[in-house]
Structure formats: structure tokens, C-alpha cells
N, C-alpha and C. Protein backbone atom coordinates (compact mmCIF):
# COMPACT_ATOMS: atom_id res chain seq x y z
N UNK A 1 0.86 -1.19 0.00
CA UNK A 1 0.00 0.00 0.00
C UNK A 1 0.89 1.23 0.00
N UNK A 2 0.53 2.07 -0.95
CA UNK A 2 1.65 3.32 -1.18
C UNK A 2 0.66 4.43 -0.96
N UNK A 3 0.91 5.43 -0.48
CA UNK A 3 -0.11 6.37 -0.01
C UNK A 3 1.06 8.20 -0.32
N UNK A 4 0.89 9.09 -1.37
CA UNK A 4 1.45 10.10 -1.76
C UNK A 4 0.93 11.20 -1.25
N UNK A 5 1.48 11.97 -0.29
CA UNK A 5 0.92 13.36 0.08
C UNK A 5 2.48 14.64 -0.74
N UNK A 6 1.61 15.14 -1.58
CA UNK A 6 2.32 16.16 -2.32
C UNK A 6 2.51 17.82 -0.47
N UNK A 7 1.66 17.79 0.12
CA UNK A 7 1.88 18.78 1.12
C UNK A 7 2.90 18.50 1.97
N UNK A 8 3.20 17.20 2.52
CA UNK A 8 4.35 17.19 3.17
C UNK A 8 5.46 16.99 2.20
N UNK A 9 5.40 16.07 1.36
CA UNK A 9 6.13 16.29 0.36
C UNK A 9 7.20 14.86 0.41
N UNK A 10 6.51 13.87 1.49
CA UNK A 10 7.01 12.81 2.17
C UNK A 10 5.94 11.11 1.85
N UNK A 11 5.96 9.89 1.26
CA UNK A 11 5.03 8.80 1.79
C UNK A 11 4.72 8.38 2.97
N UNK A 12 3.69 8.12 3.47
CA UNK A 12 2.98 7.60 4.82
C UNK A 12 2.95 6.00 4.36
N UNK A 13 2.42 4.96 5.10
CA UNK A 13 1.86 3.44 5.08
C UNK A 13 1.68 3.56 6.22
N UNK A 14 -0.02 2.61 5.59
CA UNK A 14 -0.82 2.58 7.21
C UNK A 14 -1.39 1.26 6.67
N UNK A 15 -1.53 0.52 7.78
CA UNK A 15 -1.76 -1.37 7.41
C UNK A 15 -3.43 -1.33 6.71
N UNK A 16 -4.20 -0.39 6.80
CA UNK A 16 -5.28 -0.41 5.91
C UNK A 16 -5.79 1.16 5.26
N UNK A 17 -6.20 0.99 4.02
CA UNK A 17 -7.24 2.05 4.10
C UNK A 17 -8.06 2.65 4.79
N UNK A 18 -8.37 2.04 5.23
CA UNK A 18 -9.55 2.95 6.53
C UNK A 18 -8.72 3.18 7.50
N UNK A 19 -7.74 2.83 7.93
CA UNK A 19 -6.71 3.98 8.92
C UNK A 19 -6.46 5.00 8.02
N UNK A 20 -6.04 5.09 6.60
CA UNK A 20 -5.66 6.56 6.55
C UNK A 20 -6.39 6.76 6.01
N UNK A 21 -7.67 6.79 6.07
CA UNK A 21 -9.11 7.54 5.91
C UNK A 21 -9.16 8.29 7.50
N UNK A 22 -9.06 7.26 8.00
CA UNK A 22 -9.81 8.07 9.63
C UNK A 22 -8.49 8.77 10.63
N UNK A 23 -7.30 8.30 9.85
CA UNK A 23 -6.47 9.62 10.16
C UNK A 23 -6.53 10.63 9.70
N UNK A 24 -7.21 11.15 8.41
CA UNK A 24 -7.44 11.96 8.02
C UNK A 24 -8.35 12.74 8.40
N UNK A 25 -9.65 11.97 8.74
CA UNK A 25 -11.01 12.77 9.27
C UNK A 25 -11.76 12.65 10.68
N UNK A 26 -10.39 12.26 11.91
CA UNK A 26 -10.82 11.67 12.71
C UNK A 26 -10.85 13.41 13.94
N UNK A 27 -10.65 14.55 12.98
CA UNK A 27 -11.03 16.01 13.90
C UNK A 27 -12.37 16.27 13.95
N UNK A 28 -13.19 15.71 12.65
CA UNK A 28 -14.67 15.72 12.74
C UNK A 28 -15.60 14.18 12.57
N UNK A 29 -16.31 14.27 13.66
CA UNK A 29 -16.89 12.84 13.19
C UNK A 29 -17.67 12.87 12.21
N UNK A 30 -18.46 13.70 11.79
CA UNK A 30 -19.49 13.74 10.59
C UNK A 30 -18.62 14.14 9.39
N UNK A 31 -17.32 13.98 9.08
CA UNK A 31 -16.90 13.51 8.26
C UNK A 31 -16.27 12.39 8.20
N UNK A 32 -15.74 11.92 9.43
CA UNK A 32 -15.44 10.58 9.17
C UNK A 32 -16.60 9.25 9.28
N UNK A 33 -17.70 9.44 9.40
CA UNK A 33 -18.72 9.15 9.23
C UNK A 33 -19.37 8.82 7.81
N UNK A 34 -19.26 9.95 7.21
CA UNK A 34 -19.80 10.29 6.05
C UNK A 34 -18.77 9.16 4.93
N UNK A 35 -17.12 9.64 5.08
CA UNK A 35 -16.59 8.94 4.52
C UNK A 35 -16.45 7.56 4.70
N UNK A 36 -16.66 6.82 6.26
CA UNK A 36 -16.58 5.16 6.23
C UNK A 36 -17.49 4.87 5.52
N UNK A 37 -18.79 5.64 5.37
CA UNK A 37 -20.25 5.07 4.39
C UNK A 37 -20.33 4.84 3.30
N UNK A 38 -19.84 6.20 2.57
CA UNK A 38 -19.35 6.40 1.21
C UNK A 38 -18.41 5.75 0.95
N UNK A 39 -17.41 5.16 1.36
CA UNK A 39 -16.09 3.96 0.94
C UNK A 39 -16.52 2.66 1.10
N UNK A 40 -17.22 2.08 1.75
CA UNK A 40 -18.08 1.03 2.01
C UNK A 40 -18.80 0.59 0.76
N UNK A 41 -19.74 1.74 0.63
CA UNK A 41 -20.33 1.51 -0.76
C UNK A 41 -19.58 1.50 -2.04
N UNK A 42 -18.72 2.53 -2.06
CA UNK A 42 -17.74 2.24 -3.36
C UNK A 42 -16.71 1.19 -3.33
N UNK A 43 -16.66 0.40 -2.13
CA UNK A 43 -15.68 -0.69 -2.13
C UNK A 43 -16.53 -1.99 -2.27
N UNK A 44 -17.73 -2.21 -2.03
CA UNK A 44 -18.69 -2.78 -2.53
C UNK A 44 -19.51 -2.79 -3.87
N UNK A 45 -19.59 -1.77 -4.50
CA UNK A 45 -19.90 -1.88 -5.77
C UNK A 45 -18.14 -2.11 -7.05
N UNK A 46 -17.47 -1.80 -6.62
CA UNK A 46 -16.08 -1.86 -6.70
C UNK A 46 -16.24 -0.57 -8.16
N UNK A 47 -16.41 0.60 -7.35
CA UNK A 47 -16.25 1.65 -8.61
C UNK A 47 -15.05 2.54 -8.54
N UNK A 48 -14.74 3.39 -9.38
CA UNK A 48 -13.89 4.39 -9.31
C UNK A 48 -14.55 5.67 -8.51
N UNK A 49 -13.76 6.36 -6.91
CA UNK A 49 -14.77 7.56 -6.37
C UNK A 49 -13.73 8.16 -6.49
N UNK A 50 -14.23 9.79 -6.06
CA UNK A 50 -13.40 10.28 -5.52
C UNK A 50 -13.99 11.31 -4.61
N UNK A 51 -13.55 11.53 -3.49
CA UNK A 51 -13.81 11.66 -2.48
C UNK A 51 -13.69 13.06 -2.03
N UNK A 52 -14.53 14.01 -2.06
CA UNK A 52 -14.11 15.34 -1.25
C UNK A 52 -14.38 15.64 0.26
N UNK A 53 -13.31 16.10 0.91
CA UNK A 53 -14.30 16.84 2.52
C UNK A 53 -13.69 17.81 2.85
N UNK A 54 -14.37 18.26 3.87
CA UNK A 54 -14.18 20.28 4.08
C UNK A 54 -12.68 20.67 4.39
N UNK A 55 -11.93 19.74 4.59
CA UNK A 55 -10.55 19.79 5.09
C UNK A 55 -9.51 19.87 3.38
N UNK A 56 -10.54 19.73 2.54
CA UNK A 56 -9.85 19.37 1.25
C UNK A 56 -9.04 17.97 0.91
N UNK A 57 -9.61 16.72 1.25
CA UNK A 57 -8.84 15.92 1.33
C UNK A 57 -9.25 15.13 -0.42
N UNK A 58 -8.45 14.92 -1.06
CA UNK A 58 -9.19 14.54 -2.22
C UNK A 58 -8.50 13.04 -2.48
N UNK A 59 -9.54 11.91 -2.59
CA UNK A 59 -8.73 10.60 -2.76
C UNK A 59 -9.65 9.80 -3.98
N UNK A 60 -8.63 9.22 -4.39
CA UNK A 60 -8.62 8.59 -5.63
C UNK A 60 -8.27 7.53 -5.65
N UNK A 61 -9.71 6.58 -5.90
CA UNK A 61 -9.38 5.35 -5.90
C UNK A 61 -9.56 4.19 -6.26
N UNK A 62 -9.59 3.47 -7.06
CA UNK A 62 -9.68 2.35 -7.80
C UNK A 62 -9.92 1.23 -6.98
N UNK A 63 -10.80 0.21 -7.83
CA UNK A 63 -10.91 -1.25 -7.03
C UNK A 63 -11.08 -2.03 -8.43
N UNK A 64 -10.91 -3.33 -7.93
CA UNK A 64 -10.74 -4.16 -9.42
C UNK A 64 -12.24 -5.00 -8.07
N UNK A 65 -13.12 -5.93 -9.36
CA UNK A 65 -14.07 -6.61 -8.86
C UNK A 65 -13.01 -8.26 -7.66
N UNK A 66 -12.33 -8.39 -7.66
CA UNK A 66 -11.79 -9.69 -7.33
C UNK A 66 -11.25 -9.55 -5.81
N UNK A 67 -11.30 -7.66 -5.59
CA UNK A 67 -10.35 -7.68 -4.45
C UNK A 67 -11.43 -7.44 -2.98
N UNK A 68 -11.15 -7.94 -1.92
CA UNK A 68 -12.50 -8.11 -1.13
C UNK A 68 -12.79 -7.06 0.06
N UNK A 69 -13.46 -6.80 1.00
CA UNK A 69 -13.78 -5.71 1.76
C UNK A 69 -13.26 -5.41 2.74
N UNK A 70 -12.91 -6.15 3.16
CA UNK A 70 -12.28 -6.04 5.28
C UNK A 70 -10.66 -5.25 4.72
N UNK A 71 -10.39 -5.31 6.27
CA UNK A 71 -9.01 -4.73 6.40
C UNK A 71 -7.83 -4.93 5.50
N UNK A 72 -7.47 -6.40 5.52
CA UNK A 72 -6.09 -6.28 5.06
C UNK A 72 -6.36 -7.01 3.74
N UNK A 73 -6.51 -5.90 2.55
CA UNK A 73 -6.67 -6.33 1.02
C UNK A 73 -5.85 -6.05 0.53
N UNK A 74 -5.13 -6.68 -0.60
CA UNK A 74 -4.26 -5.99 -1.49
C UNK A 74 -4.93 -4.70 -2.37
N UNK A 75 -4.15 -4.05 -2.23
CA UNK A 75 -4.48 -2.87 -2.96
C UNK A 75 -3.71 -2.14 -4.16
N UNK A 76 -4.16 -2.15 -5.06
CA UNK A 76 -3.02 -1.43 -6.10
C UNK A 76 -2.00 0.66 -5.46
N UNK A 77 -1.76 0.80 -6.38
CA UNK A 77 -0.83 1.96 -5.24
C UNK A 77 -2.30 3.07 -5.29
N UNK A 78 -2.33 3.78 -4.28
CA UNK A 78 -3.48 4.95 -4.08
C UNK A 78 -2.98 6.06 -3.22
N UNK A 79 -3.11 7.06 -4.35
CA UNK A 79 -2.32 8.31 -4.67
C UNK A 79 -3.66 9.28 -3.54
N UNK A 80 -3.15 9.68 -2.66
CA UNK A 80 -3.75 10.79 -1.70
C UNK A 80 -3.14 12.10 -1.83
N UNK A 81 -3.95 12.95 -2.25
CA UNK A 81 -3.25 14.78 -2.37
C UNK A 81 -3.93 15.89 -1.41
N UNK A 82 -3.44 16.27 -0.55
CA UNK A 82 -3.86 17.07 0.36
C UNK A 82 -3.32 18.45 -0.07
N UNK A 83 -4.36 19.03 -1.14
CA UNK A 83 -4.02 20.49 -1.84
C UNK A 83 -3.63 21.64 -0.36
């Protein structure tokens, strides 16, 4: 799992996606709320989202149909930009 923040200007790894989802939105709960729901569903229908919240966090992210829901999935690399 490769995770790119252009603001620090440094890579993070965190053992799942939804840790660095909810490190990201864990100052407001009704956004980190909003986003476990909305990733849930797009990791279940396995679509392409992308994700905005008031903090500007913008994520981009791909799923192939084969790869499955819980914690520890392989994931192709997913590029995070915190404008």
C-alpha cells in the first residue's frame, strides 16, 4: 500500500485504508462518518470515487471486482493529495 501526500512532500503506510481515511477525518466525526459510508459503498460496488471533505482531502481510488472488503486487502498503489 503506497499512499502520496504532495503537502508534506514525504510517503505515509498505514496497514489499511480505513486507517488513513480516519487519520485523516478523525477532527470531525461527521466527516469521518460520512466517509466510512461512502467507501463502504464504493468498495462494494467496486467503482472508481473520488472523495471530497471540508478539510480538502481529495482521494482517488480504484478497485478491481476480485479484491474483497475487510481490512487487510491488497491494494493497487493509491495516490492521496492534500491540496
Amino acid at each position: 500500500i503506497s499512499y502520496s501526500f504532495k503537502k508534506e512532500g514525504k510517503k505515509k503506510k498505514h496497514s489499511t485504508l480505513f486507517d488513513e481515511i480516519m487519520f485523516h477525518t478523525e477532527r470531525t466525526t461527521q466527516s469521518s462518518n460520512m466517509c466510512r459510508d461512502v467507501l463502504k459503498t464504493s468498495i462494494n460496488s467496486c467503482q472508481i470515487l473520488i472523495l471530497r471533505f471540508n478539510f480538502e482531502l481529495f482521494l482517488s481510488l480504484r478497485l478491481q471486482s476480485s479484491y474483497i472488503v475487510e481490512s487487510y486487502v491488497l491494494y493497487r498503489t493509491i495516490n492521496i493529495t492534500v491540496l
